[in-house]
Protein backbone atom coordinates (compact mmCIF):
# COMPACT_ATOMS: atom_id res chain seq x y z
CA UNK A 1 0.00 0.00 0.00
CA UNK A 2 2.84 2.32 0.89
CA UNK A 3 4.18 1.98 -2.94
CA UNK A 4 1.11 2.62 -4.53
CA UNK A 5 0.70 5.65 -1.98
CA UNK A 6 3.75 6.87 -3.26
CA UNK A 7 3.65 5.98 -7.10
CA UNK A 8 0.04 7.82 -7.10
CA UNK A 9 0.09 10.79 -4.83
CA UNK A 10 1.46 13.69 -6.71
CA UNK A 11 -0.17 12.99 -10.00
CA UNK A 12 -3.95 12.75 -8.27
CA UNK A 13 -2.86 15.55 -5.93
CA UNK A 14 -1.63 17.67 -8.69
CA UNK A 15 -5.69 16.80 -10.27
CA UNK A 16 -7.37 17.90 -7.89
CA UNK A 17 -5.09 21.31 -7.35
CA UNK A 18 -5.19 22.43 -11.48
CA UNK A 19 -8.82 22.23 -10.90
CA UNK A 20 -9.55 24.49 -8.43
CA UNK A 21 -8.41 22.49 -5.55
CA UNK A 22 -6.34 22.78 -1.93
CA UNK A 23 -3.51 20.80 -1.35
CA UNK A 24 -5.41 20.22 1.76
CA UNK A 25 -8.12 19.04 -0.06
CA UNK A 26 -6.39 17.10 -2.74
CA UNK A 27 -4.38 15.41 0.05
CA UNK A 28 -8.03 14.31 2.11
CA UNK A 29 -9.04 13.32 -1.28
CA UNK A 30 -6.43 11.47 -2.45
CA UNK A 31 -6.55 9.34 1.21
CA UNK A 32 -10.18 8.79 0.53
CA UNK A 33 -9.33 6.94 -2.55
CA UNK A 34 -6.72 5.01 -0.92
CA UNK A 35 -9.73 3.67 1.41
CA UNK A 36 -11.74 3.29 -1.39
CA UNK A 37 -9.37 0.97 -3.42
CA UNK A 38 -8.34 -0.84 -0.54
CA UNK A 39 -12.11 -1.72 0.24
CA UNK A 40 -12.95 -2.35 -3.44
CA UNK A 41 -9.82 -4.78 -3.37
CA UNK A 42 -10.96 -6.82 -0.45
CA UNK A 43 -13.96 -7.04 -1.98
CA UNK A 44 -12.47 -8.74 -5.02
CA UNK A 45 -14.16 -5.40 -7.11
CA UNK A 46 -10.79 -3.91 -8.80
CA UNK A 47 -11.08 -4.50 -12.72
CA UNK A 48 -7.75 -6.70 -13.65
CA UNK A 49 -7.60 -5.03 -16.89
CA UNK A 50 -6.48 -1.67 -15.76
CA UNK A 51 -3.53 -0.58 -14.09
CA UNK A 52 -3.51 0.48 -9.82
CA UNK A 53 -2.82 4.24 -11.27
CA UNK A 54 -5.46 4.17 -13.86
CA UNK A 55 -8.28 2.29 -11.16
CA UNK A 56 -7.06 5.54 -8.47
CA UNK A 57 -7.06 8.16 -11.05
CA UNK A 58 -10.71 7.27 -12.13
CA UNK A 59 -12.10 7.12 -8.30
CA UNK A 60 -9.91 10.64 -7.88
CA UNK A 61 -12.01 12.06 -10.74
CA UNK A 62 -15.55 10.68 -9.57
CA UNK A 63 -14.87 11.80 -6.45
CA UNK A 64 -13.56 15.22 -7.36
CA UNK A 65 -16.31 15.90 -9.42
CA UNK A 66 -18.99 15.06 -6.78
CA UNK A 67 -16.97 17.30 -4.14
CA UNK A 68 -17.43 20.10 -6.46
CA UNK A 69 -20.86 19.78 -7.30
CA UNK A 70 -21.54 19.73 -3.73
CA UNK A 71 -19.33 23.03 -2.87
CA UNK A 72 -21.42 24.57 -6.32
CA UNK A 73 -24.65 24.02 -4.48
CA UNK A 74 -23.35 24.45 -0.80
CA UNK A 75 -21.53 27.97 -1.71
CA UNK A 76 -23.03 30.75 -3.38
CA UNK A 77 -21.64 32.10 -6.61
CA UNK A 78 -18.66 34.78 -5.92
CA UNK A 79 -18.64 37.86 -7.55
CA UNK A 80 -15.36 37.39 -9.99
CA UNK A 81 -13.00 40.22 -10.18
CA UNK A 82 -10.24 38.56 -12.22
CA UNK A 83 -10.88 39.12 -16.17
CA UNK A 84 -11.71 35.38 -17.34
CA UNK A 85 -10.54 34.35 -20.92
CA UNK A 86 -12.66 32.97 -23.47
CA UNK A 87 -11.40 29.30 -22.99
CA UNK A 88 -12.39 29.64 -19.55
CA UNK A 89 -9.26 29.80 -17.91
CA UNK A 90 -7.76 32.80 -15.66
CA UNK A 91 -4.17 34.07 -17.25
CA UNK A 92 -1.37 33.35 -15.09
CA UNK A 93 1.12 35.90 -14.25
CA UNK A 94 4.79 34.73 -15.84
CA UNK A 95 5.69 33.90 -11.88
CA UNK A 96 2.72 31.55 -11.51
CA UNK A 97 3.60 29.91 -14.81
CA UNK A 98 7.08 28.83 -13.48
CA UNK A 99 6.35 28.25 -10.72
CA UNK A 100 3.80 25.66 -11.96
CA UNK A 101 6.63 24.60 -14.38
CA UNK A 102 8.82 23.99 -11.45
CA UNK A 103 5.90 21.81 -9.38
CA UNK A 104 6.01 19.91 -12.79
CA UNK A 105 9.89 19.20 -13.46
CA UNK A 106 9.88 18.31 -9.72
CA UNK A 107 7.41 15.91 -10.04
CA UNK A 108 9.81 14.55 -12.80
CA UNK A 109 12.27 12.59 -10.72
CA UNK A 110 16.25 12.92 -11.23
CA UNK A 111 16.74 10.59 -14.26
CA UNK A 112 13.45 12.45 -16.13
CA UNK A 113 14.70 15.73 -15.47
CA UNK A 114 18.18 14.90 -16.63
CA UNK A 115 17.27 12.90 -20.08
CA UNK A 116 15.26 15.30 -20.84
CA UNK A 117 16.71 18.82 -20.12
CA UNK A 118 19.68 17.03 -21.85
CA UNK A 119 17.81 16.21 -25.10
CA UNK A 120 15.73 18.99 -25.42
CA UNK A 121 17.07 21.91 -23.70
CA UNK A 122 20.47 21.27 -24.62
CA UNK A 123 19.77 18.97 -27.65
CA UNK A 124 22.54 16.63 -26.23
CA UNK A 125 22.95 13.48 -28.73
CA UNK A 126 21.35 10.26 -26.75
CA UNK A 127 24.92 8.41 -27.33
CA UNK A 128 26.42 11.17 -25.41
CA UNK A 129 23.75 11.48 -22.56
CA UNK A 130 23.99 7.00 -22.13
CA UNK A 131 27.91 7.02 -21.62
CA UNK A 132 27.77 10.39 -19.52
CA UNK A 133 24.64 9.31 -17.23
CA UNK A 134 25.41 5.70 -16.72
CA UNK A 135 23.03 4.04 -18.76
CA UNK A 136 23.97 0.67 -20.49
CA UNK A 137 22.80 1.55 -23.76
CA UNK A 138 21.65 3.72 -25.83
CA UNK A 139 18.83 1.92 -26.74
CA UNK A 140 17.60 1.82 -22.54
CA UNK A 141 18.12 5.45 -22.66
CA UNK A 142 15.66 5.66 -25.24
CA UNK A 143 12.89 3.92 -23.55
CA UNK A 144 13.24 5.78 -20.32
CA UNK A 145 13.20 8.88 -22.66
CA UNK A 146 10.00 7.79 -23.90
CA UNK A 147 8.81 7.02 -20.07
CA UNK A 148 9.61 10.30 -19.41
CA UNK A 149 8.18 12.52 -22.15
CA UNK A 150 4.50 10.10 -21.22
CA UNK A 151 4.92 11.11 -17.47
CA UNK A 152 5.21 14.93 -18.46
CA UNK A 153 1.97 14.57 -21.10
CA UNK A 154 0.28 13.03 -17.79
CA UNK A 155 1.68 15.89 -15.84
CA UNK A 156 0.74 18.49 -17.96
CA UNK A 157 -2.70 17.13 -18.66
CA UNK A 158 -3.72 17.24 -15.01
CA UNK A 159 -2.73 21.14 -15.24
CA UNK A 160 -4.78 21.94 -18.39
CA UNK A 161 -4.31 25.81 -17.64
CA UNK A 162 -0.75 25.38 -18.04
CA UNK A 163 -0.77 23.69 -21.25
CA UNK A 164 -3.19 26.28 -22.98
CA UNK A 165 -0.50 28.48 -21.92
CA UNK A 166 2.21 26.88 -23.05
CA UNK A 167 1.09 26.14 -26.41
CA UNK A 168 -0.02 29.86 -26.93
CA UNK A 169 3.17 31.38 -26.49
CA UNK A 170 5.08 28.64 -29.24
């Protein structure tokens, strides 16, 4: 349990924060689905189709999305102040941006955040970055590469406000 704690808590945390969440609250939600699966799996109910992640980030989502239906109906509608953009999303200031950028490359883990600042920040050749960073081949480096670059899509699609920016000022 521990190990899937671990493998699963930023990513669902990080959910429930991009969309309009606490870390408080995406911390007592994210230990609410832990219960959850842990029930469903004594009970036998856990589809062996899908993976642990996939099974948590789908109870994450039901649940999130009931918790903010209730606070819609619970909490009247605020008056908004901040100018909202057509896509729905409020801008970020340049400091909020990196910031989330940051929260994202930590998220990474050292050998993501090294393959990939190397290949596409400094467009290091993938022979170079395998003798230089250990790796027995470059071959292995290029299926971790891959690993990464599909944890940073999952990253970045749990902060859909960040992406929209991102692609807008390419």
């Amino acid at each position: 349990m521990e190990a899937i704690y671990r493998a699963n808590r930023d990513i669902i945390c990080a959910y429930v924060v991009s969309n309009s969440g606490t870390e408080a609250e995406a911390t007592d939600l994210f230990q609410d689905c832990m219960i959850q699966f842990y029930d469903a799996v004594k009970k036998g109910v856990p589809s062996e189709d899908s993976a642990i992640s996939a099974q948590l980030y789908s109870i994450a989502k039901s649940e999130w999305s009931k918790r903010l239906n209730k606070k819609q109906i619970s909490e009247p509608e605020e008056s908004q102040s901040t100018e909202i953009r057509r896509d729905g999303l409020i801008p970020l200031t340049d400091e909020e941006r990196q910031d989330q950028i940051r929260e994202i490359i930590g998220l990474m883990g050292f050998d993501c955040k090294y393959i990939l600042i190397e290949c596409i920040y400094h467009k290091t050749p993938l022979k170079e970055i395998a003798s230089e960073g250990n790796f027995a081949n470059e071959q292995l480096l290029r299926n971790r590469k891959f690993e990464c670059l599909k944890k940073l899509r999952e990253l970045m699609v749990a902060r859909p406000g960040l992406l929209k920016i991102t692609e807008s000022d390419e």
